[in-house]
Protein backbone atom coordinates (compact mmCIF):
# COMPACT_ATOMS: atom_id res chain seq x y z
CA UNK A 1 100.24 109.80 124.95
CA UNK A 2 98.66 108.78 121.56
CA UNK A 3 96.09 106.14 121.77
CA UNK A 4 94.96 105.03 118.10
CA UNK A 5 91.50 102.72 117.88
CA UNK A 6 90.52 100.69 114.56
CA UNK A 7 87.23 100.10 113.80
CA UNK A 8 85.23 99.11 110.22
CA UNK A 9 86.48 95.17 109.86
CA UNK A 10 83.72 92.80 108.90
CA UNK A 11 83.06 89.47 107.13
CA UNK A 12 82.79 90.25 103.44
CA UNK A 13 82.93 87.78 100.07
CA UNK A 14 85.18 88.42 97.68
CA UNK A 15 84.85 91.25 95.33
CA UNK A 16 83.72 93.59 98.14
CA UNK A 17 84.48 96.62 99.82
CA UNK A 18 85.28 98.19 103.54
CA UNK A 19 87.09 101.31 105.48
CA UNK A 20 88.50 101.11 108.01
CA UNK A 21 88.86 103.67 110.97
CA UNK A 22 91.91 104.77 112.94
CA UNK A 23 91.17 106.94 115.12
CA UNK A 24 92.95 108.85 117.25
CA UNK A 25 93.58 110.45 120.78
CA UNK A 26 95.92 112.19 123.24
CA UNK A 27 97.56 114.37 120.50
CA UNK A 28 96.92 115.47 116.97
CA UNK A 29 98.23 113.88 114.08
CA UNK A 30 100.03 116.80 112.10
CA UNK A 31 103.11 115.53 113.48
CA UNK A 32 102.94 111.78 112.56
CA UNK A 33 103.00 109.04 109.84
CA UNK A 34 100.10 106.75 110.23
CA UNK A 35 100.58 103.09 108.59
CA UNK A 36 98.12 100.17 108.41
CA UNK A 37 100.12 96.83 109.15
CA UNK A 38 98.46 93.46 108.57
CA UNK A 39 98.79 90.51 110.18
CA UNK A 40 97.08 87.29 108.44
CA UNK A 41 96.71 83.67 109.89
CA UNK A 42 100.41 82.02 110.47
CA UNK A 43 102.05 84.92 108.80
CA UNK A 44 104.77 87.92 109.52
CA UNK A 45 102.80 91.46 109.91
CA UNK A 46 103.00 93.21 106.75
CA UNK A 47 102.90 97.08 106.05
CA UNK A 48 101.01 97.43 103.79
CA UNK A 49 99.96 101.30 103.27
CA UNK A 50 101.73 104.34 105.10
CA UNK A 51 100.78 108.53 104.98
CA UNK A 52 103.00 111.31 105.87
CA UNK A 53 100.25 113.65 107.23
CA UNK A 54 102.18 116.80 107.49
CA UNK A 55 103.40 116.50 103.98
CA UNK A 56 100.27 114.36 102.81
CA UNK A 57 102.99 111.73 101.64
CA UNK A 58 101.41 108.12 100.71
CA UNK A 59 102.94 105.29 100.21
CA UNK A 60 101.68 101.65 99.40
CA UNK A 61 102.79 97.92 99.47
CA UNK A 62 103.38 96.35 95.83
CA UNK A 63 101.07 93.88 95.72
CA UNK A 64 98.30 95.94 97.34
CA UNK A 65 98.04 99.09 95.10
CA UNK A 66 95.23 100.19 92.85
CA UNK A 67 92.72 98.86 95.67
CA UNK A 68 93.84 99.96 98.95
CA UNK A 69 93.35 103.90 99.37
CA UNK A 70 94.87 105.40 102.44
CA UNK A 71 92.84 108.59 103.55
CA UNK A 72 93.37 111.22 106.38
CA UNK A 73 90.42 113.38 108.16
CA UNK A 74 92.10 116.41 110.51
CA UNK A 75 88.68 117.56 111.43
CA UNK A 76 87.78 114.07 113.39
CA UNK A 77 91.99 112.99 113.80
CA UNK A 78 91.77 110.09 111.95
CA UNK A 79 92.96 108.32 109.19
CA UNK A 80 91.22 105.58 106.72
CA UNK A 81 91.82 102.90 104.33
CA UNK A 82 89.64 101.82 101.66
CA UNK A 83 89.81 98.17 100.68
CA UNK A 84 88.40 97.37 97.02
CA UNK A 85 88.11 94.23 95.11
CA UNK A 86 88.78 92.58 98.67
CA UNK A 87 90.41 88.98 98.17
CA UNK A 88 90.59 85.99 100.68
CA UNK A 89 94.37 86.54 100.66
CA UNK A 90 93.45 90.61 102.44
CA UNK A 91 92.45 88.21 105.68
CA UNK A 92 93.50 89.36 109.12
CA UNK A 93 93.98 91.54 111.99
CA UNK A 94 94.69 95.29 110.43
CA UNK A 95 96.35 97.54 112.63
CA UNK A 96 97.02 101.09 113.03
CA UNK A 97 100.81 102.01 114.14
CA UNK A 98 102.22 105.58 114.59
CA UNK A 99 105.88 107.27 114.47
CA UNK A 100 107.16 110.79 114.68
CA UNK A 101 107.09 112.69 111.57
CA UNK A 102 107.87 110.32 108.18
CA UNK A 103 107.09 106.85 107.29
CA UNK A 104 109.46 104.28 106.83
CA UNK A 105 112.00 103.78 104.17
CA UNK A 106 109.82 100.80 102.84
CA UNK A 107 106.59 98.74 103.98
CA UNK A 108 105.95 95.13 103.49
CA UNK A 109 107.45 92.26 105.59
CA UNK A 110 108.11 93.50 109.12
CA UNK A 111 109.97 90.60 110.51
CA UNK A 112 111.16 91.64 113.97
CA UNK A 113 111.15 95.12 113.63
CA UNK A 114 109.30 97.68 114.74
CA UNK A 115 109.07 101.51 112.99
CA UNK A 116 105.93 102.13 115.02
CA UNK A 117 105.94 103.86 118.74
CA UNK A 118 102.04 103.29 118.79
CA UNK A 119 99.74 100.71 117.70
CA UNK A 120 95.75 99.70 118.10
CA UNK A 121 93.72 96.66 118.83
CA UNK A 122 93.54 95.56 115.53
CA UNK A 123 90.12 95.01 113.86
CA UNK A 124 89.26 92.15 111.78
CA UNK A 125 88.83 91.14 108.12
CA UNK A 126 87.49 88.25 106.61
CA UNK A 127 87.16 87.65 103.19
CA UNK A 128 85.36 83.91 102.30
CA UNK A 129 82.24 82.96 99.94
């Protein structure tokens, strides 16, 4: 059973930077697409980053490209995303989801679906002068 834990949220002002952690146990990751979904105050969760990590595949929401950077790490089974130039809009709960093998067709608005057979916690951003 894969069991995926986030880690790296913060407080930060505007302008700054974090990474955040996903890490993961129970099985290696070859065989999975990891996506970061986020889920801010009153709103629908929202993919908003996605890697193929058998086929090192990355994909990225519209409005969040050119400052989110999805990484992966085999050695430690983990995967990361850098947030630059963070804005008070990037506020919420960031999660880590899983499926088999490729990511989904598209990311953004999730609604009441569900692409993911494993999620985290969440961890927590905040973004305010």
């Amino acid at each position: 059973q894969l069991q995926l834990v986030e880690s790296g949220g913060g407080s930060v002002h505007p302008g700054g930077s974090l990474t955040l952690s996903c890490r993961a146990s129970g099985s290696t990751l070859s065989n999975y697409a990891i996506a970061w979904i986020r889920q801010a105050p009153g709103k629908e969760r929202e993919g908003v980053s996605c890697v193929d990590i058998g086929d090192d595949i990355k994909m990225y929401e519209d409005s969040v490209k050119g400052r989110f950077t999805i990484s992966t790490d085999n050695a430690n089974n983990a995967v990361y995303l850098r947030i630059d130039s963070l804005q008070p809009a990037d506020t919420g709960v960031y999660y880590c989801a899983a499926r088999l093998w490729n990511c989904p067709y598209s990311l953004g608005t999730m609604g009441t679906g569900n692409p993911y057979a494993y999620w985290g916690q969440g961890t927590q951003v905040t973004v305010s002068s």
